[in-house]
Protein backbone atom coordinates (compact mmCIF):
# COMPACT_ATOMS: atom_id res chain seq x y z
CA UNK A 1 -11.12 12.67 23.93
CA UNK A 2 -7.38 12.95 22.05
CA UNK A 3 -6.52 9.95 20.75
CA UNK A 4 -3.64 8.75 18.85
CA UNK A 5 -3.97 6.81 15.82
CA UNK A 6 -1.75 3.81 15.33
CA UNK A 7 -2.75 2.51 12.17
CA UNK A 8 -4.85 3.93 9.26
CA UNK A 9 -8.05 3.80 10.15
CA UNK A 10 -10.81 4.88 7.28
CA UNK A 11 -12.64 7.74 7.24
CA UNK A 12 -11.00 8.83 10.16
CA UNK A 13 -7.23 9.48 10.06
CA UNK A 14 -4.00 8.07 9.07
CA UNK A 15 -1.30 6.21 11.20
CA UNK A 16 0.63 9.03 13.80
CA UNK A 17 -2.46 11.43 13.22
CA UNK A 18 -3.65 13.03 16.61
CA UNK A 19 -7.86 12.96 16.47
CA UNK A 20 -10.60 13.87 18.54
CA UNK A 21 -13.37 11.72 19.16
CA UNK A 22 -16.19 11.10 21.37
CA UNK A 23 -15.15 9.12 24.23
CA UNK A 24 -16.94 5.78 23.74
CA UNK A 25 -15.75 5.24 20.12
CA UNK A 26 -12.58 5.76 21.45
CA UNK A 27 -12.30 3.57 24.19
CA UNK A 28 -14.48 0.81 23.01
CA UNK A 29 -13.75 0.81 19.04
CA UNK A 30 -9.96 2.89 18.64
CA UNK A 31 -8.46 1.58 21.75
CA UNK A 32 -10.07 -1.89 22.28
CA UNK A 33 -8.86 -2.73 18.78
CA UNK A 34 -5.52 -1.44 18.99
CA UNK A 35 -6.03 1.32 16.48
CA UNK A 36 -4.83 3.86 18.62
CA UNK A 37 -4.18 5.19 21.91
CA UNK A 38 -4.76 8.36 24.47
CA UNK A 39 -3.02 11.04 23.32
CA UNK A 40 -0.63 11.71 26.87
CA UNK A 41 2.27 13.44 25.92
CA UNK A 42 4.84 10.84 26.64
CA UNK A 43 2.56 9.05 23.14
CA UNK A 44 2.03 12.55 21.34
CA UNK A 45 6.26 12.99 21.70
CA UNK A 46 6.41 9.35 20.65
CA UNK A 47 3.67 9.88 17.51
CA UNK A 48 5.51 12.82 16.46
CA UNK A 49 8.79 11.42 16.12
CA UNK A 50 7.46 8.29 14.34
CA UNK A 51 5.81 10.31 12.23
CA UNK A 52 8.37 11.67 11.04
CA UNK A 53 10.46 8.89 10.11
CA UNK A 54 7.27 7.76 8.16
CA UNK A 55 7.98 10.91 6.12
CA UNK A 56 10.83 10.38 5.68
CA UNK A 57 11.53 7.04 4.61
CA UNK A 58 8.60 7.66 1.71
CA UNK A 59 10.53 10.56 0.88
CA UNK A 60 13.16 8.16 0.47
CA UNK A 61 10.83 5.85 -1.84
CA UNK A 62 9.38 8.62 -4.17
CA UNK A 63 13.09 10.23 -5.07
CA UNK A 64 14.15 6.42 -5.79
CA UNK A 65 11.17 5.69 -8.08
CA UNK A 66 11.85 9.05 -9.81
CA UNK A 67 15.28 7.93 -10.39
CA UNK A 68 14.33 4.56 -11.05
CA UNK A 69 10.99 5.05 -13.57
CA UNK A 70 12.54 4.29 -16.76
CA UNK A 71 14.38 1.34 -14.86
CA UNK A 72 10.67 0.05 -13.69
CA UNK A 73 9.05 0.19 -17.31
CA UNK A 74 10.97 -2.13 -18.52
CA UNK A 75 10.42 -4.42 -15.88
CA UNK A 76 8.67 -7.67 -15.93
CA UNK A 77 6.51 -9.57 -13.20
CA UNK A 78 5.28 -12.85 -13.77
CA UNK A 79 2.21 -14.11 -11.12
CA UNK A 80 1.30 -17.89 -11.51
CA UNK A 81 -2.93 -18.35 -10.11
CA UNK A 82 -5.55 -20.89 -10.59
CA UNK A 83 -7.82 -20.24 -13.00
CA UNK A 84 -10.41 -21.67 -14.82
CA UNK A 85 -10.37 -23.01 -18.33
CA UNK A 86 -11.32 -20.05 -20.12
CA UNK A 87 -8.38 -18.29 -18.24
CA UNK A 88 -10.25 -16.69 -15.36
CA UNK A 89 -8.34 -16.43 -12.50
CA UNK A 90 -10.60 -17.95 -9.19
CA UNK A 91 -9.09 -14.85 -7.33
CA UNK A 92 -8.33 -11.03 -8.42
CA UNK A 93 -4.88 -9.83 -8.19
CA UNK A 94 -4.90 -6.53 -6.40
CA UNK A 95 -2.38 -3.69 -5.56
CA UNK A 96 -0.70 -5.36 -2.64
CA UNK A 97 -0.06 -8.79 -4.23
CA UNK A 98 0.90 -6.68 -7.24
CA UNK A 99 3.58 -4.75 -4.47
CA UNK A 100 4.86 -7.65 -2.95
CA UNK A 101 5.60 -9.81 -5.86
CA UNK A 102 7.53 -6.30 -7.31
CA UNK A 103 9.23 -6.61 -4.51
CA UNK A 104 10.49 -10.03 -4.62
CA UNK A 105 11.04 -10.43 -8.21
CA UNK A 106 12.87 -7.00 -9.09
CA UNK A 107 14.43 -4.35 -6.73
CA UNK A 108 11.57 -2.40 -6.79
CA UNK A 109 9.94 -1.50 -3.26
CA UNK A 110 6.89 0.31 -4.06
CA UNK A 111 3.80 1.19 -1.47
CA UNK A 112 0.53 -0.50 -2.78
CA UNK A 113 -1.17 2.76 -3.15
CA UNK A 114 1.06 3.68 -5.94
CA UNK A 115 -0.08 0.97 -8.16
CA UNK A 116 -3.15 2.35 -10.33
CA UNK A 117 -5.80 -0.28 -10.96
CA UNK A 118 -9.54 0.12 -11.60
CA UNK A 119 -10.24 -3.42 -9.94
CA UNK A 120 -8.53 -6.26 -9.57
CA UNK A 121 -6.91 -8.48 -12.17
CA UNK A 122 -9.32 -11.45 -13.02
CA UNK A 123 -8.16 -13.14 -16.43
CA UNK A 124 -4.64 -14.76 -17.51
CA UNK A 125 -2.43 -12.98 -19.73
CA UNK A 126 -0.10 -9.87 -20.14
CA UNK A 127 -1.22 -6.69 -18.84
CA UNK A 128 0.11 -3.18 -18.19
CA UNK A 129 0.43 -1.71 -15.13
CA UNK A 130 0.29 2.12 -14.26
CA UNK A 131 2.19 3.63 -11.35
CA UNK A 132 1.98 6.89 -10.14
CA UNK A 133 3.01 8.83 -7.19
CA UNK A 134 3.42 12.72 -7.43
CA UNK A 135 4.49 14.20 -10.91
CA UNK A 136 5.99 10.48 -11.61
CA UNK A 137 3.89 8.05 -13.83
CA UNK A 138 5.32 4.96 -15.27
CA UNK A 139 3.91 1.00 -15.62
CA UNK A 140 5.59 -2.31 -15.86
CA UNK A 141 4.15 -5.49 -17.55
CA UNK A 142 2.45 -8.18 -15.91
CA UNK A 143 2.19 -11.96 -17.02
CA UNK A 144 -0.28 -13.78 -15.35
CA UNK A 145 -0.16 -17.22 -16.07
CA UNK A 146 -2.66 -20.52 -15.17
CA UNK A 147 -1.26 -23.20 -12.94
CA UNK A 148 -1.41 -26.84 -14.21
């Protein structure tokens, strides 16, 4: 069975991928949970074309943060969390909380996977962190700070 993928789905494909797969994991595990759908051509045409913007618009997003990598290592991002008192945060910071609050604090629009961390941020204080995408490697600094 041809299926479609709609989203990323792990060890199997990425979003707009055409897959085959045995036809109950399709219909009872891509289908049922909206992962993906049969690949007619009407939804292969469709795929293809979203695809394809996709590409495009992280085209778009790797040429900016070339541009823009001496720009993003000077830039600051301050996170406030609840931690404990010996400045343990009670929850990690990971790549997509590092993303969005890039995104709202600076001009930056960077896709989670670029950030590089090893595991999540757990303690309060200033750290560096390491972007890469491609041939382009820069960081900005991160302040985590405790709430009162």
């Amino acid at each position: 069975m041809k299926i479609v993928l709609t989203k990323d789905v792990p060890k199997l494909g990425r979003r707009y991928e055409v897959k085959e797969v045995k036809p109950g994991y399709g219909r009872n595990f891509i289908i049922a949970r909206g992962l993906g759908m049969i690949a007619t051509k009407s939804a292969l045409a469709q795929a293809e074309l979203k695809r394809q913007r996709l590409e495009a618009a992280l085209a778009e997003k790797r040429e900016r943060l070339t541009k823009e990598a001496t720009e993003l290592s000077k830039a600051t991002v301050r996170l406030t969390r609840r931690a404990n008192e010996l400045g343990r945060l009670f929850d990690g910071i990971d790549q997509n909380d590092l993303a969005v609050a890039l995104r709202i604090q600076t001009t930056f629009d960077l896709e989670p996977d670029w950030i590089i961390l090893e595991r999540p941020i757990k303690k309060v204080g200033q750290h560096t962190i390491v972007v890469s995408h491609g041939e382009t490697k820069t960081s900005f600094k991160l302040i985590v700070e405790s709430e009162t």
